[in-house]
C-alpha atoms as a PDB file:
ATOM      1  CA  UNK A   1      46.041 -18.038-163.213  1.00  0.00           C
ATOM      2  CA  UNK A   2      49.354 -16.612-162.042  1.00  0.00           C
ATOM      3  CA  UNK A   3      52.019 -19.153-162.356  1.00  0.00           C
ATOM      4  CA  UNK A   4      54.789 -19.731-159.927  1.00  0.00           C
ATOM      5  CA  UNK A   5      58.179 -17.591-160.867  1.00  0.00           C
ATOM      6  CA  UNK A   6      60.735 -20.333-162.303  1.00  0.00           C
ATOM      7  CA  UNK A   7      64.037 -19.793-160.000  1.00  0.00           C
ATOM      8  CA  UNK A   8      66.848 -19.259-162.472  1.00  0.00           C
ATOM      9  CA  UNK A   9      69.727 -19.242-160.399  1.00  0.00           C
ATOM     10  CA  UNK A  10      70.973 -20.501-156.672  1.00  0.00           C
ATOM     11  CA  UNK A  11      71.001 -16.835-155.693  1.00  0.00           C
ATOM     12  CA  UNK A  12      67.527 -16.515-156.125  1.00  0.00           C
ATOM     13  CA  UNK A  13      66.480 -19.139-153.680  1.00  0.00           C
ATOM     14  CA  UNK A  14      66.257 -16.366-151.084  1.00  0.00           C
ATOM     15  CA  UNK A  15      62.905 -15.001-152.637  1.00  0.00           C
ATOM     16  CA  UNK A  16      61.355 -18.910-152.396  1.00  0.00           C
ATOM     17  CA  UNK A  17      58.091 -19.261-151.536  1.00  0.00           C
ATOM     18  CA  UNK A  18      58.018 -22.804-149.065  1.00  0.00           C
ATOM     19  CA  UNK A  19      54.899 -24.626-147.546  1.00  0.00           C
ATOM     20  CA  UNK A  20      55.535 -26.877-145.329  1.00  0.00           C
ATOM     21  CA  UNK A  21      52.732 -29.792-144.273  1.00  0.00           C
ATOM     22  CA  UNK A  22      53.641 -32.126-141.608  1.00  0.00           C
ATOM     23  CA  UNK A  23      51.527 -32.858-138.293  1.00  0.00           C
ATOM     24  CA  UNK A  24      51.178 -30.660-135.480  1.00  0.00           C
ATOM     25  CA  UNK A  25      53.941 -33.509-133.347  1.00  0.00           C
ATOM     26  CA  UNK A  26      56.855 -33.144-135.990  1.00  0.00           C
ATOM     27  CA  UNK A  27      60.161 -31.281-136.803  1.00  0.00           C
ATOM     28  CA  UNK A  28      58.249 -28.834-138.941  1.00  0.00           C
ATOM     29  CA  UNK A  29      59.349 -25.683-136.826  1.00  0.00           C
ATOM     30  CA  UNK A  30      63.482 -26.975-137.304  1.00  0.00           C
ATOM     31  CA  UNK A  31      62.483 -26.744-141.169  1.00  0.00           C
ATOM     32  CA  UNK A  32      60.564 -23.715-140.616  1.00  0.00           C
ATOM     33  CA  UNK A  33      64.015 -22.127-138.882  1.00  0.00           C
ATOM     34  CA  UNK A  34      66.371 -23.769-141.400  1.00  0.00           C
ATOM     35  CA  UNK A  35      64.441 -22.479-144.230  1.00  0.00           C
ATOM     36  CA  UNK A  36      63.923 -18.712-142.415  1.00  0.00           C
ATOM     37  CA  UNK A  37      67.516 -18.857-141.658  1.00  0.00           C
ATOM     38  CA  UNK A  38      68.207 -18.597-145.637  1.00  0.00           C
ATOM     39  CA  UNK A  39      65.841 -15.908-146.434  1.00  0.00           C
ATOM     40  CA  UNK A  40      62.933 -18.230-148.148  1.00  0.00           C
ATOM     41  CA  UNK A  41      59.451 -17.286-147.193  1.00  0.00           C
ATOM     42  CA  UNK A  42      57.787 -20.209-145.237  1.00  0.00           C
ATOM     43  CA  UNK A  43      54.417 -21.130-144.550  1.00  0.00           C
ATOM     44  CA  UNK A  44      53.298 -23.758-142.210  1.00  0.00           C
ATOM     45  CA  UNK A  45      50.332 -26.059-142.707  1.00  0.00           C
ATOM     46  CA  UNK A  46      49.284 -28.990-140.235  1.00  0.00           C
ATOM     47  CA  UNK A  47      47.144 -30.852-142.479  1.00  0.00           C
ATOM     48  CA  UNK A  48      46.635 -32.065-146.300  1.00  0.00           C
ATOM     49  CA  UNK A  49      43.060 -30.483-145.971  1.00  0.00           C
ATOM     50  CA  UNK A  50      44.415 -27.190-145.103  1.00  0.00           C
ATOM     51  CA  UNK A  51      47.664 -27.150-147.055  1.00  0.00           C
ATOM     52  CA  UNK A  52      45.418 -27.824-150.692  1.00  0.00           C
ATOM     53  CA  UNK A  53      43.501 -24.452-149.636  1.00  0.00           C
ATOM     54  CA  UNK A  54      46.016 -22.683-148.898  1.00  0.00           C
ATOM     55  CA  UNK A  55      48.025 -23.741-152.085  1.00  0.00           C
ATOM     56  CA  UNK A  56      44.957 -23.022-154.054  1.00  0.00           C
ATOM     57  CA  UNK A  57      44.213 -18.976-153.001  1.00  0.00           C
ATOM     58  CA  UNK A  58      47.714 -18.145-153.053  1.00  0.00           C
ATOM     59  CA  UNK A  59      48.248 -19.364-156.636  1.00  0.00           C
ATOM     60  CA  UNK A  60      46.325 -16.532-157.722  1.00  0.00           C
ATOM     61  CA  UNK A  61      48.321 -13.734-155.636  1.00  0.00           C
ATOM     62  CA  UNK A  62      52.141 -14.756-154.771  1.00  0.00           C
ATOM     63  CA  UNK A  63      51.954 -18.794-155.750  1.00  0.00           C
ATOM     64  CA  UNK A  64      54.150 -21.153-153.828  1.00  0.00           C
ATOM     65  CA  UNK A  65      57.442 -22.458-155.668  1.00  0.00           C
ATOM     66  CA  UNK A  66      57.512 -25.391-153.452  1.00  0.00           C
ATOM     67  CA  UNK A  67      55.916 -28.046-151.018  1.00  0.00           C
ATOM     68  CA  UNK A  68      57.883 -29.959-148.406  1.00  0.00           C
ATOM     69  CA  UNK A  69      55.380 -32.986-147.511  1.00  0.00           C
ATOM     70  CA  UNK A  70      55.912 -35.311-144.530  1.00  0.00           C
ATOM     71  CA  UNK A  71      55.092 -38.957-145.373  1.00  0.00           C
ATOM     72  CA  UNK A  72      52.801 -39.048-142.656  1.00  0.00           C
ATOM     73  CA  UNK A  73      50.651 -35.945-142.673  1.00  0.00           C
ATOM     74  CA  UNK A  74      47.095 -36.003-141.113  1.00  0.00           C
ATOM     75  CA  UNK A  75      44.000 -36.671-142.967  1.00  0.00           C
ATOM     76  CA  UNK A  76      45.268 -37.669-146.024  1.00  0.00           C
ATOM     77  CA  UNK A  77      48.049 -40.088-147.498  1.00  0.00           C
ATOM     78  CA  UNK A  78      51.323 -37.846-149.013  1.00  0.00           C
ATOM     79  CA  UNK A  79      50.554 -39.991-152.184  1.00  0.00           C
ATOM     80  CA  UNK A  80      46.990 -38.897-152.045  1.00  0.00           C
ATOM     81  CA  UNK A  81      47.957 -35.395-151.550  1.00  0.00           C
ATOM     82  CA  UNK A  82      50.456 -35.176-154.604  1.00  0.00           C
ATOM     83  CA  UNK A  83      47.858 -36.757-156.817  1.00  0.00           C
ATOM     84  CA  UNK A  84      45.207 -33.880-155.865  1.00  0.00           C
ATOM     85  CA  UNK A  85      47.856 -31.743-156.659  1.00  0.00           C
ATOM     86  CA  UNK A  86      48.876 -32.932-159.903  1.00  0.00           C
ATOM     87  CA  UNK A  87      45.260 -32.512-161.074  1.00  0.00           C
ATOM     88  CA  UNK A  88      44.692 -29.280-160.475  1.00  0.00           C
ATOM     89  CA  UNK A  89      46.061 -26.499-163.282  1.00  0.00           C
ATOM     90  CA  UNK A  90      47.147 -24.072-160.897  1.00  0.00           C
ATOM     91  CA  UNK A  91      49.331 -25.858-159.161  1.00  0.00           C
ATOM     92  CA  UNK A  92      51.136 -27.118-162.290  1.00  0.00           C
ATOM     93  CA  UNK A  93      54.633 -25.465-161.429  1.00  0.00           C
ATOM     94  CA  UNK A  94      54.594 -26.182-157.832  1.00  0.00           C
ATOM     95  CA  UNK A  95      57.666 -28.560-156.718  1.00  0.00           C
ATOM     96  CA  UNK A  96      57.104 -31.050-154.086  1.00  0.00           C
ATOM     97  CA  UNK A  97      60.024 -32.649-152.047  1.00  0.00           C
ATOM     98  CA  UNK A  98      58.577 -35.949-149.977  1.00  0.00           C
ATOM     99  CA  UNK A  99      60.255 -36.746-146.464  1.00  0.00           C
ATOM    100  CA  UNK A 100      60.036 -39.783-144.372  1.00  0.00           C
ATOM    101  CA  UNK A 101      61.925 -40.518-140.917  1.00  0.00           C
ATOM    102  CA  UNK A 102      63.038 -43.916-142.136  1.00  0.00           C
ATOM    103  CA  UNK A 103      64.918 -44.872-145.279  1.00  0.00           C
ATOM    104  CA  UNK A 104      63.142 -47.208-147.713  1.00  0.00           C
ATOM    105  CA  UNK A 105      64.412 -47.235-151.263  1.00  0.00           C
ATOM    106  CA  UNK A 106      61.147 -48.359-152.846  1.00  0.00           C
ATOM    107  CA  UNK A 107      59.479 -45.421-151.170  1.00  0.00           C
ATOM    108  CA  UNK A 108      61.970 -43.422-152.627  1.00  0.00           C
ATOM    109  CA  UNK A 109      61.403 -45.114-155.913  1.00  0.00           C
ATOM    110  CA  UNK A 110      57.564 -44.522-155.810  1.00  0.00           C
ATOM    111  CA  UNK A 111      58.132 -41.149-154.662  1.00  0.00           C
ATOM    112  CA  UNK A 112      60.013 -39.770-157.614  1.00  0.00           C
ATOM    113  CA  UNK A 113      57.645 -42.071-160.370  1.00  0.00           C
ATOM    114  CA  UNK A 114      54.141 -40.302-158.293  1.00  0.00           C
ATOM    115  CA  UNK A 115      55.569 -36.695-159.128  1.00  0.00           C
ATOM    116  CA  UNK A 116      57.870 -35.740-156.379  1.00  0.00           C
ATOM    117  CA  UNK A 117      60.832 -33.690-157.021  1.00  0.00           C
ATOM    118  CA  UNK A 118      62.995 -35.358-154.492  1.00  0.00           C
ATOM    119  CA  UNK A 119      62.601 -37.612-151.579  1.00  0.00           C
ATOM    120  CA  UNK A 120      64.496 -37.200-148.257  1.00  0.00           C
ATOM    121  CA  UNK A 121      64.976 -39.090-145.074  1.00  0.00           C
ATOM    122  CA  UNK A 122      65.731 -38.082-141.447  1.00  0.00           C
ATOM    123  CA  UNK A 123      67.480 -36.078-139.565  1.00  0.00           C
ATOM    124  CA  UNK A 124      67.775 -32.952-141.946  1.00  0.00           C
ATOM    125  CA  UNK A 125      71.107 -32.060-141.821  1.00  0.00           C
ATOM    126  CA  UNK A 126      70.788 -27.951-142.665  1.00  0.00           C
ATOM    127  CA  UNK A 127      73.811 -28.636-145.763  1.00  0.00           C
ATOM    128  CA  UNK A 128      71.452 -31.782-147.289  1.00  0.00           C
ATOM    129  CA  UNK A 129      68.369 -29.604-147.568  1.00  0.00           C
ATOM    130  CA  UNK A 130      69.832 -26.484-148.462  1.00  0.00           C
ATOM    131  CA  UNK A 131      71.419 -28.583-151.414  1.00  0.00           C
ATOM    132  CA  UNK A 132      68.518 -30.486-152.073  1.00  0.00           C
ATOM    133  CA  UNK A 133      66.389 -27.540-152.506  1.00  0.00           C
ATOM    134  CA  UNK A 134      68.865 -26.017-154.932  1.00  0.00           C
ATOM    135  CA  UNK A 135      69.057 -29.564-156.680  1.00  0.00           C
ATOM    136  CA  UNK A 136      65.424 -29.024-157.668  1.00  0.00           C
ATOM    137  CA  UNK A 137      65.307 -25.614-159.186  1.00  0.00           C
ATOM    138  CA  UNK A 138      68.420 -25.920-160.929  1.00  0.00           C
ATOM    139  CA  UNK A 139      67.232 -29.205-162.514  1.00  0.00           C
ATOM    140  CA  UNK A 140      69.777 -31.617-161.061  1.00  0.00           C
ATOM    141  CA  UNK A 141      67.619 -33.401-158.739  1.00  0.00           C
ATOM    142  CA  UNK A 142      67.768 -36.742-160.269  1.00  0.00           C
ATOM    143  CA  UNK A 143      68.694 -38.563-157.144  1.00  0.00           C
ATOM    144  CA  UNK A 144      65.798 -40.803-156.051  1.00  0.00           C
ATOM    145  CA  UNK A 145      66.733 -40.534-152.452  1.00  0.00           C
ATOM    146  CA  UNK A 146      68.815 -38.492-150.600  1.00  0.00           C
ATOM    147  CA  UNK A 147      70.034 -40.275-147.261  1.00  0.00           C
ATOM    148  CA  UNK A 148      71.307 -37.211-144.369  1.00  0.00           C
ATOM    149  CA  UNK A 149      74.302 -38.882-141.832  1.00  0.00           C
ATOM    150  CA  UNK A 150      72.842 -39.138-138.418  1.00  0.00           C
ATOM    151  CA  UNK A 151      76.539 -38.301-137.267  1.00  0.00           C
ATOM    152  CA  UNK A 152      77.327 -34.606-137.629  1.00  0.00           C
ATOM    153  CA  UNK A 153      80.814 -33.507-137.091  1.00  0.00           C
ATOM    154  CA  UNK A 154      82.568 -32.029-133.458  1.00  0.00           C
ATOM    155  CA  UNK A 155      80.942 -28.274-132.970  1.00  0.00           C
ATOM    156  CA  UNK A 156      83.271 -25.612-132.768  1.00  0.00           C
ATOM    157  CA  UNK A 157      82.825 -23.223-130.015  1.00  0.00           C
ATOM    158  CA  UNK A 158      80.745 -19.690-129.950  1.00  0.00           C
ATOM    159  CA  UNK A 159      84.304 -17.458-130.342  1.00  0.00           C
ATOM    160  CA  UNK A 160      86.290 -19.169-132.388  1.00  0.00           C
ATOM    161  CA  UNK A 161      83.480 -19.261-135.521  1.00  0.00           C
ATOM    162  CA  UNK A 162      83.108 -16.063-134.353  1.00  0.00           C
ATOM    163  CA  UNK A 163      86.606 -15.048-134.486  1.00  0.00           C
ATOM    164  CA  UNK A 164      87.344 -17.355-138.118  1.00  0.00           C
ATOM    165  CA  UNK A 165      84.026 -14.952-139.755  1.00  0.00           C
ATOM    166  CA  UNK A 166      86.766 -12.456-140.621  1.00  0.00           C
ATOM    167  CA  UNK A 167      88.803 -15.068-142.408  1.00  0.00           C
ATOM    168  CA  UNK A 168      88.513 -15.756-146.552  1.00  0.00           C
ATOM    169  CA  UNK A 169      87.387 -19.042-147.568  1.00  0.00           C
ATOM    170  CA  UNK A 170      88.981 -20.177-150.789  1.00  0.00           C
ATOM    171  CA  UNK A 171      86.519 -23.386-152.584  1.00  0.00           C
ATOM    172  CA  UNK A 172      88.372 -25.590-154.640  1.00  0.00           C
ATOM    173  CA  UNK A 173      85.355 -27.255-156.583  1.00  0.00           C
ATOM    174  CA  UNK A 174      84.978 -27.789-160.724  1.00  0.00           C
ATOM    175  CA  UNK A 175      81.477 -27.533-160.714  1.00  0.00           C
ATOM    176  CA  UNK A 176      80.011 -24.156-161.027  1.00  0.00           C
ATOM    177  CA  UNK A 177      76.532 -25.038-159.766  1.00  0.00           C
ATOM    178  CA  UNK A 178      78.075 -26.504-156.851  1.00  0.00           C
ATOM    179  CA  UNK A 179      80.552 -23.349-156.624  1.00  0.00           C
ATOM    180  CA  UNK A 180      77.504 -21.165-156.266  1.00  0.00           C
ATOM    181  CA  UNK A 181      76.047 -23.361-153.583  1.00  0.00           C
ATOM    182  CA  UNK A 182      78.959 -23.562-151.255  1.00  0.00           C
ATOM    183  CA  UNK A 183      79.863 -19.858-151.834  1.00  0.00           C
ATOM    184  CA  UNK A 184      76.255 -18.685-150.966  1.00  0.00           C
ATOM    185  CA  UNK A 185      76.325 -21.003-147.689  1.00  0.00           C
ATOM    186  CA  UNK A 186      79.024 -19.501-146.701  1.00  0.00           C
ATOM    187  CA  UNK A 187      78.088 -16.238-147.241  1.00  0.00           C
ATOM    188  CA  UNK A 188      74.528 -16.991-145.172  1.00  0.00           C
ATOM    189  CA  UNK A 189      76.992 -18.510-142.388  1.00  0.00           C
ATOM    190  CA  UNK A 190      78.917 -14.938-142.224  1.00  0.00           C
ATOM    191  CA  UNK A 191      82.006 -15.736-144.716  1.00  0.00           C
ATOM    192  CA  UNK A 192      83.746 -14.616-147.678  1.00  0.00           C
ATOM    193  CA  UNK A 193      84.744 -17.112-150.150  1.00  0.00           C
ATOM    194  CA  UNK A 194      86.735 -17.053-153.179  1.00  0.00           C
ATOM    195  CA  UNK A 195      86.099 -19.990-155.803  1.00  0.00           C
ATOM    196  CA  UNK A 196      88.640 -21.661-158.242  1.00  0.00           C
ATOM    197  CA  UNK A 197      88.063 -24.200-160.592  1.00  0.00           C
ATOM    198  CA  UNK A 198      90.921 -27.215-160.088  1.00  0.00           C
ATOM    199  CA  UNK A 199      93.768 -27.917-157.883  1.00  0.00           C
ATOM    200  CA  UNK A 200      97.061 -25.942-159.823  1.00  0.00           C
ATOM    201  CA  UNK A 201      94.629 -23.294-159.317  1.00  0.00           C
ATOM    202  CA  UNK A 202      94.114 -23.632-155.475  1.00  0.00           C
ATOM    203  CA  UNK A 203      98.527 -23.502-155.421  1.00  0.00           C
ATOM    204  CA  UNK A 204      98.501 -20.612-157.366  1.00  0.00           C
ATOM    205  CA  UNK A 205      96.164 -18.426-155.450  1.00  0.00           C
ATOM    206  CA  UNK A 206      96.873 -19.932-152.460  1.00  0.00           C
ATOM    207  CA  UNK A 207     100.679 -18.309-152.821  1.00  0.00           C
ATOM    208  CA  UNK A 208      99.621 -14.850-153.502  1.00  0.00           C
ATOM    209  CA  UNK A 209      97.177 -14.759-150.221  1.00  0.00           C
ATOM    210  CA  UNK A 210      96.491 -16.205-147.333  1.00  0.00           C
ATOM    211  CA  UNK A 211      93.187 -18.078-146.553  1.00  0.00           C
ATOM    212  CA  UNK A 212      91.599 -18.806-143.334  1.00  0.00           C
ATOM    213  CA  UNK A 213      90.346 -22.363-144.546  1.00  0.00           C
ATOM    214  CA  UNK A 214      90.347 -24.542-147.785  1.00  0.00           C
ATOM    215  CA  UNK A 215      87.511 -26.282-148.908  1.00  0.00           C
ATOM    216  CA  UNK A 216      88.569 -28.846-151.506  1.00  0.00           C
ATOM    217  CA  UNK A 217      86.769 -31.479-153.463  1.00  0.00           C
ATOM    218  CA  UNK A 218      88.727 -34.589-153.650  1.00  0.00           C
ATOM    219  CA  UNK A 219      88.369 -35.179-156.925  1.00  0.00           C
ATOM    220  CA  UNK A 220      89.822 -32.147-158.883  1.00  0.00           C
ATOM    221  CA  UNK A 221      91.181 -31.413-162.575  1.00  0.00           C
ATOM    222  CA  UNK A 222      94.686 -31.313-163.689  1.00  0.00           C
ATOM    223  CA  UNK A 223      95.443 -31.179-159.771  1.00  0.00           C
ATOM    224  CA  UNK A 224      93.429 -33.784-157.289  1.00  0.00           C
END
């Protein structure tokens, strides 16, 4: 049996093979776009029954790296589902990442202790996911529930993102992991970035060039 390729690095999480099983009322075809919109390979499935099957014949062809389960799929309980799963060997590598349109912190508890990789809550905010996904193949996901903001910030209008696509982003954020992540959602939304590590860095670059924006993390070294 062909095992699932391990993703090594953020950059590879364009070549991600995604099911995801929710019911045929859901947001499954916002995922489906999100997750399409960042090069991953998605596959839909509107029930448990179908879902296992499908998991099962690709695992000996082009295996899925990961499962996105809705609480509440048809058919079968998303705790029933991940136990089937668990048993079988081919599916050993798979990830699974459980979501639920209500926040419950035991769920989220019970989530990570039955075998899921994460556990997330509604609305999916594209950023959460996208970071959440990366969480789990870069090992970091130890974050028993991840909570998205229902409130998402004032849009900015059609020409001026258009306009501010020719502009350099410089990322002020210690954290290479996290440098990787912000630079590649950039680069998905149309940017350049440039990274640096800590704040005396952001002053020194920042007076040699000129930068369209500065993302900064508020808590930087030597410089916050």
């Amino acid at each position: 049996l062909q095992k699932a390729a391990p993703v090594q690095a953020i950059e590879d999480l364009a070549n991600v093979k995604i099911m995801v099983i929710d019911g045929p009322q859901s947001s499954a075809t916002m995922l489906q776009e999100y997750l399409t919109a960042w090069g991953m390979r998605c596959t839909r499935a509107d029930s448990a029954g179908r879902a296992l099957e499908m998991l099962s014949l690709e695992s000996t062809n082009t295996p899925f790296n990961l499962a996105i389960v809705d609480l509440f799929i048809p058919d079968m309980d998303a705790f029933e589902f991940i136990r089937i799963v668990k048993q079988r060997q081919e599916l050993a590598s798979l990830h699974l990442i459980l979501i639920n349109s209500t926040h419950h912190a035991e769920l989220g508890e019970r989530a990570i202790k039955s075998g899921f990789a994460a556990y997330l809550t509604h609305p999916l905010k594209q950023s959460r996911l996208f970071d959440c996904i990366a969480r789990v193949f870069t090992g970091n996901a130890t974050a028993q529930e991840v909570t998205l903001r229902k409130h998402l910030p004032p849009a900015v209008s059609t020409d001026n993102f258009q306009a501010h696509r020719k502009s350099t982003i410089l990322v002020a954020e210690d954290n290479p992991a996290n440098q990787k992540l912000i630079a590649m959602q950039l680069k998905t939304l149309g940017f350049h970035a440039i990274t640096v590590g800590n704040g005396l860095e952001v002053v020194e670059v920042y007076s040699t060039s000129r930068y369209g924006l500065i993302l900064m993390d508020c808590q930087m070294p030597q410089m916050d």
